[in-house]
Protein backbone atom coordinates (compact mmCIF):
# COMPACT_ATOMS: atom_id res chain seq x y z
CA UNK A 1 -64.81 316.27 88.18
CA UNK A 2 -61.25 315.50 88.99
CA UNK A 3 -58.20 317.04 87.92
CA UNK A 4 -55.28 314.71 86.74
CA UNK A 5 -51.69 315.74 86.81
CA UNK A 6 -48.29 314.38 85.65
CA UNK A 7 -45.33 315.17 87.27
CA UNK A 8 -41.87 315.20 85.79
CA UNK A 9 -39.11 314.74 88.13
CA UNK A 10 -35.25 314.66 86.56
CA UNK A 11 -32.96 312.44 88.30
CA UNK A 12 -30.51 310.09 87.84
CA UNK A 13 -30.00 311.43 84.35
CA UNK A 14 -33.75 310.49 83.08
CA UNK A 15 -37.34 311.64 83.84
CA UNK A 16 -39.36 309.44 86.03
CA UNK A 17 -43.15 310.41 85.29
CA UNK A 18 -45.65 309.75 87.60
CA UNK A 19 -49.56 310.70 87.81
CA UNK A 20 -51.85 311.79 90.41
CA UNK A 21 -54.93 314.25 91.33
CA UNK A 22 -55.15 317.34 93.96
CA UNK A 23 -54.02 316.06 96.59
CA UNK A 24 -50.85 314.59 95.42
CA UNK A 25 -49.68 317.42 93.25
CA UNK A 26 -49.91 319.20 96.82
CA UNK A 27 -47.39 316.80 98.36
CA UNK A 28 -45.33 317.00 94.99
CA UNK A 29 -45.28 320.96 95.38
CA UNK A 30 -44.39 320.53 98.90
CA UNK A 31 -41.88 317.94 98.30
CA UNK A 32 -40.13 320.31 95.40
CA UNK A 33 -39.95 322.84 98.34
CA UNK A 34 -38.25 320.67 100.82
CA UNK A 35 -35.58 320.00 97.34
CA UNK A 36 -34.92 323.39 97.42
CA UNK A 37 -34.37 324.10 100.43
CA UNK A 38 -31.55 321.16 100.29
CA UNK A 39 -30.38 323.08 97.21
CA UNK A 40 -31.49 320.28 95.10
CA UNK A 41 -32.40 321.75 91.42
CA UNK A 42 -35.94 321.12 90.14
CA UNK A 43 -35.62 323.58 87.17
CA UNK A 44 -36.03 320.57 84.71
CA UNK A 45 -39.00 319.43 87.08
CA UNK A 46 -42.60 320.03 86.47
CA UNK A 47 -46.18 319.47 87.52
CA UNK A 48 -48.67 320.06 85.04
CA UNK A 49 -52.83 319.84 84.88
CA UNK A 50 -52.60 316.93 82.41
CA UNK A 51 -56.67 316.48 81.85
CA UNK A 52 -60.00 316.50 83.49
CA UNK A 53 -61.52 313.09 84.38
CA UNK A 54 -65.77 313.94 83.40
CA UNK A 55 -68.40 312.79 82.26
CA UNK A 56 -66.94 309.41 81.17
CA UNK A 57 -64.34 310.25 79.68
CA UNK A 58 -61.80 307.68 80.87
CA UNK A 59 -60.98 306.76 77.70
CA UNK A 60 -59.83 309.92 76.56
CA UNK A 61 -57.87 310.26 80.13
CA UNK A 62 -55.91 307.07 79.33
CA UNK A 63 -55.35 308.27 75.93
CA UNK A 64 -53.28 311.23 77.37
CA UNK A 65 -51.59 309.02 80.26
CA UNK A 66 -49.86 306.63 77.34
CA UNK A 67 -49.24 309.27 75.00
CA UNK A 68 -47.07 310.98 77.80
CA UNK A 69 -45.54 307.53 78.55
CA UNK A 70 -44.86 307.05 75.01
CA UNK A 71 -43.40 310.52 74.78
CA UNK A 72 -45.57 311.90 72.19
């Protein structure tokens, strides 16, 4: 099973979304640290579990990825 994130970063007055799994939310949380600590604000930031990827359910994953591009 593996765990699929989005990421919402605010800059540049937009959000620029961008998907991964473990191991890249890690280097997004450690990334967000580094902002902070160059008194960057991530308060409008986020990294969220978005789905599961399972027992073939890609087409359910993809669902969720364009309904988050779409903004739904």
């Amino acid at each position: 099973m593996t765990k699929i994130y989005i990421r919402k970063v605010y800059e540049n007055n937009k959000y620029t979304i961008s998907f991964g799994i473990d191991e890249d939310a890690k280097n997004w949380k450690a990334e967000e640290k580094e902002w902070i600590e160059q008194d960057f604000s991530v308060a409008d930031d986020s990294i969220e579990l978005l789905c599961e990827l399972k027992n073939n359910n890609l087409g359910e994953v993809l669902q969720k990825i364009n309904e988050e591009i779409r903004g739904e």
